[in-house]
Every structure is written in C-alpha cells, then in structure tokens.
C-alpha atoms as a PDB file:
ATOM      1  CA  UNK A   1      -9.074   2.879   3.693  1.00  0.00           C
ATOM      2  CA  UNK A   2      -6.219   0.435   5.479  1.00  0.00           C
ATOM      3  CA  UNK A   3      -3.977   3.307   6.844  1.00  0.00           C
ATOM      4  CA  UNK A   4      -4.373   7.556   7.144  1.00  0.00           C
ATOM      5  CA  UNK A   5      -7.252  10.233   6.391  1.00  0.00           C
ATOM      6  CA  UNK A   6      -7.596  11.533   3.137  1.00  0.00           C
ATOM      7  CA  UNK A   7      -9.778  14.961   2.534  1.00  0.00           C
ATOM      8  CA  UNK A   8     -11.879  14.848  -0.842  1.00  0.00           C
ATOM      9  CA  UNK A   9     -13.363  18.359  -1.997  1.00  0.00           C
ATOM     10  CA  UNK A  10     -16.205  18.182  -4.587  1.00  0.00           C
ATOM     11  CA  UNK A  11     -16.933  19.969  -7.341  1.00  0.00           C
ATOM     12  CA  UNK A  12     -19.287  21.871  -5.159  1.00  0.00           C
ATOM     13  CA  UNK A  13     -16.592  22.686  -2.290  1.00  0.00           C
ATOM     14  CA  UNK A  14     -18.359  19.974  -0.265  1.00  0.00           C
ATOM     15  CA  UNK A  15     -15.729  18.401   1.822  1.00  0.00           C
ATOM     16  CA  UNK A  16     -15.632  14.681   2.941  1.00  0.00           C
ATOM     17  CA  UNK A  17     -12.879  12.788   5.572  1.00  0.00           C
ATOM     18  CA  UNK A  18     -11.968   9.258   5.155  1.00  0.00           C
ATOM     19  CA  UNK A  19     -10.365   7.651   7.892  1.00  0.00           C
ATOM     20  CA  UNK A  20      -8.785   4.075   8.438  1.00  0.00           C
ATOM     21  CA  UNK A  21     -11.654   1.484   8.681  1.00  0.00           C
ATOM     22  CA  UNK A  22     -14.235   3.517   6.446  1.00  0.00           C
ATOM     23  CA  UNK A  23     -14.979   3.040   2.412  1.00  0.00           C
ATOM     24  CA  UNK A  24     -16.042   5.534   0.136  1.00  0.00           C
ATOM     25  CA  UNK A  25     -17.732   4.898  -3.038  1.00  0.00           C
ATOM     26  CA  UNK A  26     -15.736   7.162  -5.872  1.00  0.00           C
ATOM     27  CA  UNK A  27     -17.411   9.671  -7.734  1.00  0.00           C
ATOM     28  CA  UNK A  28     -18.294   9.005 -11.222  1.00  0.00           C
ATOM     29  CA  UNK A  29     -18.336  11.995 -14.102  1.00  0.00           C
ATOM     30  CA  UNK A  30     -17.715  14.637 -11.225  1.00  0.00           C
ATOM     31  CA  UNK A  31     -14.948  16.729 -10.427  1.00  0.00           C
ATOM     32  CA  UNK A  32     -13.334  15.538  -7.578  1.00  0.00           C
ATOM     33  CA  UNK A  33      -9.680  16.129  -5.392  1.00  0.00           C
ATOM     34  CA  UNK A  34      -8.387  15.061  -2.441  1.00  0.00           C
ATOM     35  CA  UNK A  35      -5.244  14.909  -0.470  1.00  0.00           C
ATOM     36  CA  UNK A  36      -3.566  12.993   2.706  1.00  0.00           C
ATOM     37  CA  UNK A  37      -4.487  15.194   5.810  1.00  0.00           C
ATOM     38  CA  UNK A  38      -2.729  12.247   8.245  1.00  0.00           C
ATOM     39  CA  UNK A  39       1.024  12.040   9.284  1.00  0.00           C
ATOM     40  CA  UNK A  40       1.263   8.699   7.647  1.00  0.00           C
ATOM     41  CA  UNK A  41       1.181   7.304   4.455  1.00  0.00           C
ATOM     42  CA  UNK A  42      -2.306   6.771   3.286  1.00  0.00           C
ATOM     43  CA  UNK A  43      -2.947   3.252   1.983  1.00  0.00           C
ATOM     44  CA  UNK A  44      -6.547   2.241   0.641  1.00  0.00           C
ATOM     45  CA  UNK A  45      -7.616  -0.214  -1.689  1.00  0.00           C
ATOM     46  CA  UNK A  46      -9.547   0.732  -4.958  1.00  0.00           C
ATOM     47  CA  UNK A  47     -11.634  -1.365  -7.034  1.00  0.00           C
ATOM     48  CA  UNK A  48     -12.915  -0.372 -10.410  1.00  0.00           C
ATOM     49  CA  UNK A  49     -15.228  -1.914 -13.029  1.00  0.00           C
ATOM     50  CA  UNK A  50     -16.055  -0.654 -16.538  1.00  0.00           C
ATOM     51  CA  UNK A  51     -16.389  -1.544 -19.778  1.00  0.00           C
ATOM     52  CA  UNK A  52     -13.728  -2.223 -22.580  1.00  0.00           C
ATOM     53  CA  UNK A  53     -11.701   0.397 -23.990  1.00  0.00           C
ATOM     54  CA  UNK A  54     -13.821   2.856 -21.897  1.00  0.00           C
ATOM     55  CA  UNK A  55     -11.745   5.163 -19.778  1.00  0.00           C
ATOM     56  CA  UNK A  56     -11.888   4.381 -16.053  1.00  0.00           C
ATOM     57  CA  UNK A  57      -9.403   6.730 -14.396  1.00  0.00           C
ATOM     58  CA  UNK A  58      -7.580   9.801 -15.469  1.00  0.00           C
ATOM     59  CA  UNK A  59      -4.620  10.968 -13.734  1.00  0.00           C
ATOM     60  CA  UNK A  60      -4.155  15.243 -12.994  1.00  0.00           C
END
C-alpha cells in the first residue's frame, strides 16, 4: 500500500486494515470486499501471477 487504508471483510465477516507501508497477500478462491476507509485516494500496487487463459481477477 503507497497511499490510504483500505478495510477488507472476509467471507467470514473477519475484518482486516491496510495502511500505507504494509502488504497484504490477496485472497485466492475466497470471497472477499473491501473499501477506502482514508480521506485520500488509496494507491497500492498489485502483482498477480497465474497461468494462461486462467482467470486471475474478476471485477463486482
């Protein structure tokens, strides 16, 4: 995370903050959500591996 806190809820209502200066590792095949909780724009850098013509990401 470069800039702003994001919340992420779990499928399991578990709740997780991610401030500037942290990483996160995504979850993989779980519900997840989360939304900017700062008064700034959240930035954050996301890298993502996988495997050809596999599905990596998929936008609500």
């Amino acid at each position: 995370m470069l800039r702003g806190e994001i919340i992420v809820m779990s499928e399991k209502g578990n709740k997780f903050v991610i401030n500037a200066g942290k990483a996160a590792i995504e979850a993989v095949d779980k519900w997840h959500g989360g939304h900017d909780s700062s008064h700034v724009t959240v930035e954050f850098i996301a890298f993502y591996s996988g495997v050809t013509e596999k599905t990596t990401i998929i936008l609500a």
